[in-house]
Protein backbone atom coordinates (compact mmCIF):
# COMPACT_ATOMS: atom_id res chain seq x y z
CA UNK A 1 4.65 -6.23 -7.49
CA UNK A 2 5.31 -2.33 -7.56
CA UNK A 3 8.58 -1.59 -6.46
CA UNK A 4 7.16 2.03 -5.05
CA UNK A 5 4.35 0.85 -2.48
CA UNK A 6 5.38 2.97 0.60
CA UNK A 7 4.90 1.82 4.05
CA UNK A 8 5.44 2.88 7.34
CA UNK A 9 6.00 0.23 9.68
CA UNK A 10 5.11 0.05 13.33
CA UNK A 11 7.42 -3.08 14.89
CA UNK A 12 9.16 -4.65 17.75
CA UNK A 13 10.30 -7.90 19.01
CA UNK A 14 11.03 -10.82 16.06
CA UNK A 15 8.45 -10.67 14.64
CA UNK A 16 9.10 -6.93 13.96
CA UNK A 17 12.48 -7.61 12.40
CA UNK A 18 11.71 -10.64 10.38
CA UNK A 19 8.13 -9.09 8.72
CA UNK A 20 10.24 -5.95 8.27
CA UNK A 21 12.71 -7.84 6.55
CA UNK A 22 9.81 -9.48 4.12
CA UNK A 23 8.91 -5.88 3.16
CA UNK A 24 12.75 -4.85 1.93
CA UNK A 25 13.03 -8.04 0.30
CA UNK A 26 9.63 -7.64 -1.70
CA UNK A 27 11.05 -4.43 -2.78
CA UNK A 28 8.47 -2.12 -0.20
CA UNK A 29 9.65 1.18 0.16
CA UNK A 30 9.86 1.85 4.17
CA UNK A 31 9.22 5.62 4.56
CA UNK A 32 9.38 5.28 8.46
CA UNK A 33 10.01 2.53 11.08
CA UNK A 34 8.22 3.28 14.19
CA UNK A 35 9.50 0.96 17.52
CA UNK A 36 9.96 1.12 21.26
CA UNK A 37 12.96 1.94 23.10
CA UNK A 38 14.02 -0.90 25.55
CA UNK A 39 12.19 -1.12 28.81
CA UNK A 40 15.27 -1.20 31.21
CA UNK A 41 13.86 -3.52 33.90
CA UNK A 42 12.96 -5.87 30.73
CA UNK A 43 14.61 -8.88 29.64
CA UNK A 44 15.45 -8.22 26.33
CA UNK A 45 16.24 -11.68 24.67
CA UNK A 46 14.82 -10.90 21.05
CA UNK A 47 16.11 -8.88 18.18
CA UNK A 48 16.04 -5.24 17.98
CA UNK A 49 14.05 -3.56 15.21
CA UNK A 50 15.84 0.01 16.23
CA UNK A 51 19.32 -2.03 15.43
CA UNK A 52 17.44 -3.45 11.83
CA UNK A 53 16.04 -0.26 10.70
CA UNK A 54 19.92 1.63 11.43
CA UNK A 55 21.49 -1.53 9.32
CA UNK A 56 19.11 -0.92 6.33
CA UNK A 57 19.39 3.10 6.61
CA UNK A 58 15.65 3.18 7.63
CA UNK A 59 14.17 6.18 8.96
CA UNK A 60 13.55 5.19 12.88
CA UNK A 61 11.34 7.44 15.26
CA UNK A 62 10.93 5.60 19.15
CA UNK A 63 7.82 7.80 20.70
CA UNK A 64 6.17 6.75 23.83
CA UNK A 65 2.98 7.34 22.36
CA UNK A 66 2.46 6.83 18.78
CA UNK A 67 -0.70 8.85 18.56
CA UNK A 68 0.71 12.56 18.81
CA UNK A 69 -0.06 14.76 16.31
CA UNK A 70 3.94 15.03 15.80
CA UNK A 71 4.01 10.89 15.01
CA UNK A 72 1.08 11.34 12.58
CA UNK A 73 2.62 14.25 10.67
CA UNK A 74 5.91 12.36 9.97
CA UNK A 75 3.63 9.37 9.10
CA UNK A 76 1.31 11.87 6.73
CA UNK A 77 4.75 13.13 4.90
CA UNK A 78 5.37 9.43 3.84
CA UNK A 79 2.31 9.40 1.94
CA UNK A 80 1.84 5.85 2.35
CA UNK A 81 0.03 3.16 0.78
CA UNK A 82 0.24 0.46 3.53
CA UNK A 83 1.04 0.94 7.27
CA UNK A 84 1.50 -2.37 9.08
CA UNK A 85 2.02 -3.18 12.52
CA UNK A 86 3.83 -5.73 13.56
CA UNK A 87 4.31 -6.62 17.75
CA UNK A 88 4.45 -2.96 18.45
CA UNK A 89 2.68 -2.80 21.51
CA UNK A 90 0.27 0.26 21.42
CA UNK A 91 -2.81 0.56 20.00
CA UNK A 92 -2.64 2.74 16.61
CA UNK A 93 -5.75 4.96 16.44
CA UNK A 94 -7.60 6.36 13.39
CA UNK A 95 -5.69 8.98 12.33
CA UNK A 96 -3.27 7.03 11.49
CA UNK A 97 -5.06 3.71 10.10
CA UNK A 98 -6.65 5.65 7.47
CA UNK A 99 -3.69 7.48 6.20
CA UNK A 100 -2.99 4.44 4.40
CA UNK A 101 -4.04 4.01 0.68
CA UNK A 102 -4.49 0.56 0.45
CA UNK A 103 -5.62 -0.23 4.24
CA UNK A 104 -3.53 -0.66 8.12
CA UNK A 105 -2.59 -4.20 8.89
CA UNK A 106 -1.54 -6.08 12.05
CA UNK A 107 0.02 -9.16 12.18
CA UNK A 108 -0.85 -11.35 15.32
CA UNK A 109 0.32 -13.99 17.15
CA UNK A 110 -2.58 -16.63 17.46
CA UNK A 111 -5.41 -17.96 14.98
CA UNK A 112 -7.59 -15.25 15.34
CA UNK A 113 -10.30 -15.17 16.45
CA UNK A 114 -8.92 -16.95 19.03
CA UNK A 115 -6.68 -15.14 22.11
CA UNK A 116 -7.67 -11.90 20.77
CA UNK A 117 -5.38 -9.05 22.77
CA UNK A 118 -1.86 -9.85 24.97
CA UNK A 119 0.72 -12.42 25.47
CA UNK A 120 -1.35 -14.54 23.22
CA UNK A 121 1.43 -17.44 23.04
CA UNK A 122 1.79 -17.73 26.46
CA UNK A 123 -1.96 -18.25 26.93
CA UNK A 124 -2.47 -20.67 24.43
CA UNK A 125 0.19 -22.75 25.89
CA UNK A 126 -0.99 -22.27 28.98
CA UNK A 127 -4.57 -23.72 28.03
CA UNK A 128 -3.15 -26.60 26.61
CA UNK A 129 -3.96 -26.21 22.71
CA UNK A 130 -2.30 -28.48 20.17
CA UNK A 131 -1.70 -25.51 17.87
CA UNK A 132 -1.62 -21.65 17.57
CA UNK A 133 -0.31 -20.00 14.59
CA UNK A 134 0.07 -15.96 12.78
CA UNK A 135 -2.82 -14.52 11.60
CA UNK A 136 -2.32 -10.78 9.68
CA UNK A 137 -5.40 -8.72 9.82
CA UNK A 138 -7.07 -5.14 8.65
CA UNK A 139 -6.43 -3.06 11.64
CA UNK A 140 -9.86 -1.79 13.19
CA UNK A 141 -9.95 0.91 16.09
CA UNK A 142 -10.51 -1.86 18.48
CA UNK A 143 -7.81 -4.80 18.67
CA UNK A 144 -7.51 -7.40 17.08
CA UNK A 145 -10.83 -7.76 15.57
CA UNK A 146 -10.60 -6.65 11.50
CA UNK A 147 -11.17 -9.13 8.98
CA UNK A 148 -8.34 -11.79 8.34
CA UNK A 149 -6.59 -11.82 5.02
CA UNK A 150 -4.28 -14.61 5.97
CA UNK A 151 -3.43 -17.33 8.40
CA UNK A 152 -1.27 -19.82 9.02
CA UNK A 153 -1.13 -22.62 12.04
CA UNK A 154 1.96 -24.22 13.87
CA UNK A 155 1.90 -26.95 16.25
CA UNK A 156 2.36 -26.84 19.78
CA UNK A 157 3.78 -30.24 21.15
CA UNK A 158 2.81 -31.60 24.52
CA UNK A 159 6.35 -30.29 25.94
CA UNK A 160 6.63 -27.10 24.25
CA UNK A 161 7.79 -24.34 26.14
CA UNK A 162 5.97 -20.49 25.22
CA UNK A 163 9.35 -19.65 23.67
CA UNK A 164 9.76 -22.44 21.50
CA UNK A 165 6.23 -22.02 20.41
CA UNK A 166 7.25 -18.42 19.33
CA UNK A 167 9.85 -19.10 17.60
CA UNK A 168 7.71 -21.11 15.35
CA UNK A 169 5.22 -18.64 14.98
CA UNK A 170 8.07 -16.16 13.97
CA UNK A 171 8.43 -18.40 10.83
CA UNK A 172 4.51 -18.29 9.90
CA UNK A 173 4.41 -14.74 10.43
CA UNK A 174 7.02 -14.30 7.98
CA UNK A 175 5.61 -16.56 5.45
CA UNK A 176 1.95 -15.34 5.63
CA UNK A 177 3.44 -11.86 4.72
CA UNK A 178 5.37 -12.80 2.41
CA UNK A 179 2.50 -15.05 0.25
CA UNK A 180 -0.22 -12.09 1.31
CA UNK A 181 2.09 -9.21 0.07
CA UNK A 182 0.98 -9.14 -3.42
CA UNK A 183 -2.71 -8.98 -2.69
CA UNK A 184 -2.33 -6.27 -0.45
CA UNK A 185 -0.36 -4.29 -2.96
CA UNK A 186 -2.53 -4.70 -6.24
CA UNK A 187 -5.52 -4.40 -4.12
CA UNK A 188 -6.85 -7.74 -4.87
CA UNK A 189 -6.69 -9.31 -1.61
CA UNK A 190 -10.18 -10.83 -0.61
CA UNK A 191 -10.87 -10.49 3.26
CA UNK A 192 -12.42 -12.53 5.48
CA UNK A 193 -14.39 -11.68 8.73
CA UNK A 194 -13.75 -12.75 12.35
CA UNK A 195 -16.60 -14.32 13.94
CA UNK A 196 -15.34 -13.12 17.35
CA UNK A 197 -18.20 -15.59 19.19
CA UNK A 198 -15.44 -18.31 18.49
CA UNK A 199 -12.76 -16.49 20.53
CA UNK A 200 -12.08 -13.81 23.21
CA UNK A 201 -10.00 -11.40 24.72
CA UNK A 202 -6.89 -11.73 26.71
CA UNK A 203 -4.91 -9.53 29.18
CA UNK A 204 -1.07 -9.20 29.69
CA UNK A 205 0.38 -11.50 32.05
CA UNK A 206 2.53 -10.29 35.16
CA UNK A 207 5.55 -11.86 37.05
CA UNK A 208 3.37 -12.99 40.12
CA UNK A 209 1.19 -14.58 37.44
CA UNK A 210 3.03 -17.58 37.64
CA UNK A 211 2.27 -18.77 40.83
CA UNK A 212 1.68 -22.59 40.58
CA UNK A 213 -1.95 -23.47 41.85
CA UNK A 214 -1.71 -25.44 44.63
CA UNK A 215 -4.88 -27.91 43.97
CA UNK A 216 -3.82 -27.83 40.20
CA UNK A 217 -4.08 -31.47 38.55
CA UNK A 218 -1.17 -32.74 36.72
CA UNK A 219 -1.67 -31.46 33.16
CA UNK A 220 -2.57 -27.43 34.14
CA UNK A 221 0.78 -27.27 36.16
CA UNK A 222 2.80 -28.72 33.47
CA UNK A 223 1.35 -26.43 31.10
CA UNK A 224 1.76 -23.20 33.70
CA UNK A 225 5.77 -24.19 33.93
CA UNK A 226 5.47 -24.01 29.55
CA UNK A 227 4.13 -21.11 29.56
CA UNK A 228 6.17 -18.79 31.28
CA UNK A 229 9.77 -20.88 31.13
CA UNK A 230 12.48 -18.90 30.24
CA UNK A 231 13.05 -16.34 28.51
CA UNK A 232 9.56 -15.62 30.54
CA UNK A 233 10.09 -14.75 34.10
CA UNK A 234 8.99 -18.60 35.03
CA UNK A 235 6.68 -20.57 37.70
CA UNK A 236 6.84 -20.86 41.14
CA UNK A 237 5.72 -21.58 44.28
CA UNK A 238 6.55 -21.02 48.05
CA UNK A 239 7.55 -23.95 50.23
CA UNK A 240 7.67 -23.83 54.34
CA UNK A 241 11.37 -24.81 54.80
CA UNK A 242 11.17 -26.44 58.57
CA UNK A 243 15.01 -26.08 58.96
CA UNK A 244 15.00 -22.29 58.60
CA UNK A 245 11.34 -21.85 59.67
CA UNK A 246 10.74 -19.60 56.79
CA UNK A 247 8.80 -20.10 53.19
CA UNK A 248 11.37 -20.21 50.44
CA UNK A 249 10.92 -19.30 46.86
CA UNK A 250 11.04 -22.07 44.27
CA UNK A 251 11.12 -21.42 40.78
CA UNK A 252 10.00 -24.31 37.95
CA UNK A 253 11.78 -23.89 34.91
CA UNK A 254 10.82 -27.42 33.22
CA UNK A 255 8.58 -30.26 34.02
CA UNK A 256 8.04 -33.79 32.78
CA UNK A 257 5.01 -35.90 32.94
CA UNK A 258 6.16 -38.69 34.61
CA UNK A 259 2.36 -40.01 35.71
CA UNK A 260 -0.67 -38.50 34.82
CA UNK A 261 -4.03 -37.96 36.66
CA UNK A 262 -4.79 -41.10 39.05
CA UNK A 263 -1.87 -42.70 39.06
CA UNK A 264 -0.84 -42.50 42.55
CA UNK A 265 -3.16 -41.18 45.44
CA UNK A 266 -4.86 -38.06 45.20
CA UNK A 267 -3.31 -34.80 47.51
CA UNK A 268 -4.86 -32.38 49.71
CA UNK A 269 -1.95 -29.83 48.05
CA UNK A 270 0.69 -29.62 45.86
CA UNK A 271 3.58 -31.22 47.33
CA UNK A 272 7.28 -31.47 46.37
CA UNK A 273 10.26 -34.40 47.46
CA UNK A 274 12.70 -36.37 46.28
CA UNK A 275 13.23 -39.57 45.24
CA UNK A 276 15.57 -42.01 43.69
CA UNK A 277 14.36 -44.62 40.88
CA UNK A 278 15.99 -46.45 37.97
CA UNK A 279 17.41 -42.83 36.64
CA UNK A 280 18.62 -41.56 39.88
CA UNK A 281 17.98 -38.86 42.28
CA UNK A 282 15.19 -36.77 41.01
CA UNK A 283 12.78 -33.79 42.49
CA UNK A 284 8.75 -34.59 41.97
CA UNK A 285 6.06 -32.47 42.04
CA UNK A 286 2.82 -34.71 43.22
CA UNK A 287 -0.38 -32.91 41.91
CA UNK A 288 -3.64 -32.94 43.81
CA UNK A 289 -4.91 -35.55 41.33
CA UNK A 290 -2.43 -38.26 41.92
CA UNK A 291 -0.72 -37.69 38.53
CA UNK A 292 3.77 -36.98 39.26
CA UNK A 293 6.19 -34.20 37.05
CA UNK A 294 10.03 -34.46 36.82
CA UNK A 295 11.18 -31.08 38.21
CA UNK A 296 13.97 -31.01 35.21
CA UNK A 297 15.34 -27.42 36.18
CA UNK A 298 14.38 -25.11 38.78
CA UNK A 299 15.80 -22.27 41.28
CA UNK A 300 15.15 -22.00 45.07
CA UNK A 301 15.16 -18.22 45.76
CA UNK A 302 17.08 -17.23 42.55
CA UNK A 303 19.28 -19.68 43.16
CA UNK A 304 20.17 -23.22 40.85
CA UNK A 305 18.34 -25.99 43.38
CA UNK A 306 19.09 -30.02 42.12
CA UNK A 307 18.27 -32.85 44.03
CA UNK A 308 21.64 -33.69 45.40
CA UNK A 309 20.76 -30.21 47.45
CA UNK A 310 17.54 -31.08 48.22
CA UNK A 311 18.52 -34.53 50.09
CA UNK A 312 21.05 -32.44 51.71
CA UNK A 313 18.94 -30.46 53.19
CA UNK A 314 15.53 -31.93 53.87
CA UNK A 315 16.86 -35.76 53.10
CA UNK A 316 13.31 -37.73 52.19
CA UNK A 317 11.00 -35.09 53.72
CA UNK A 318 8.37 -34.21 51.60
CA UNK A 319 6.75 -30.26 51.98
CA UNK A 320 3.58 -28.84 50.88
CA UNK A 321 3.88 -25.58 49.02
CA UNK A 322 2.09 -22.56 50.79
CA UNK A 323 -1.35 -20.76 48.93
CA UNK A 324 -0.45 -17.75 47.75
């Protein structure tokens, strides 16, 4: 493997770091390290390319656009032979992708060509898949969409949250650059194409996105709470409270299946109590198809709500939550 292959990497997030990390230890000579500053109303629980690039003495630009002709000449004076991207969050177009010798690549968080575009952890988890996985691709003017030189699939268990799913897919991002890396830099790497009938395109998700569906079946809301659980802003729903006559914000951090789909009587709406059984004072959620989740954590409007609470306040009264 050459020890002077320049790159210039656009990153952010963990994967950013830990794929920027395969480079310097495969010897890859980072002319530039492109990233985002910090959103300040963002919730910044993941590792800091900006702080990796300053550790390593990497050159480290933080443009809000990435396409000015300022960006591209710093990029051109690198003269490099790969430029990668790696979770950095705008779209490169071709003036840079074909300043690189050997080609632009993107590494992506799903089995492409499957959840194609944003957040594509969150959906998958949200749809219920057994696995997702890291997928690093030849970067083509639209997203997402080059040919595939390598793969690799993690599982998603049935009580995974979107976060611990990532952190998985963290690890096969890292190894599928680090076993594709000398391929890429002799130029022998063979490339596969996406048959994009088998997947499609997804958009970014939004805080109000995680409003709980209030004729959802058992399995879909346990999988909405996964998906967006923290670090994600979470689930919810509204609830009429009778004792304030007002609707009050609950937020669903975890779930547990405790019945699935027809296992008690079906409901007109999502409804929430409490109840006490062999392990003691729980809250339920009881889903329009009869199936019952273990409310394991949540908040009632941004604040820490147990079932001790909930009995204190509404004692065995059960309430519907509200449509959004």
């Amino acid at each position: 493997m050459s020890r002077h292959a320049r790159a210039v990497v656009f990153a952010y997030h963990d994967v950013g770091v830990r794929c920027l990390k395969v480079l310097l230890e495969a010897g890859v000579e980072i002319g530039l390290v492109v990233t985002h500053q910090d959103a300040p109303h963002e919730n910044i629980w993941f590792e800091s390319v900006a702080e990796t690039a300053a550790l390593y003495g990497l050159p480290c630009i933080t443009p809000e656009d990435p396409n000015t002709e300022s960006v591209l000449e710093r990029c051109r004076q690198v003269q490099p032979d790969l430029i990668f991207s790696f979770y950095y969050r705008q779209m490169l177009k071709e003036p840079l992708l074909v300043l690189a010798r050997l080609g632009a690549y993107n590494m992506h968080g799903s089995l492409l060509p499957k959840y194609r575009g944003r957040v594509p952890i969150n959906w998958a988890v949200l749809h219920g898949e057994h696995e997702t996985g890291a997928t690093l691709h030849l970067m083509h003017l639209k997203p997402d969409c080059g040919p595939i030189v390598d793969q690799m699939a993690v599982p998603i268990l049935r009580d995974d949250t979107a976060h611990q799913v990532f952190t998985k897919v963290v690890v096969a991002a890292e190894m599928v650059l680090m076993r594709a890396l000398p391929a890429l830099l002799d130029g022998t790497a063979v490339l596969t194409p996406q048959d994009l009938r088998q997947g499609a395109y997804f958009g970014g998700r939004r805080p109000e996105d995680g409003r709980l569906p209030v004729d959802a079946g058992t399995q879909v809301l346990h999988n909405w709470v996964r998906a967006v659980a923290p670090p994600y802003p979470g689930a919810f729903l509204d609830l009429w409270d009778p004792v304030s006559s007002q609707s009050r914000r609950l937020t669903v951090l975890r779930t547990h299946i405790l019945a699935p789909a027809g296992a008690g009587p079906r409901q007109v709406t999502l409804s929430m109590g409490c109840v006490t059984d062999a392990s003691g004072l729980s809250l339920i959620l009881d889903a329009t198809d009869g199936g019952r989740l273990q409310v394991l954590g949540c908040t009632l409007d941004g604040h820490p709500w147990d079932a001790p609470q909930w009995q204190q306040r509404w004692g065995a009264q059960r309430l519907s939550a509200l449509a959004g």
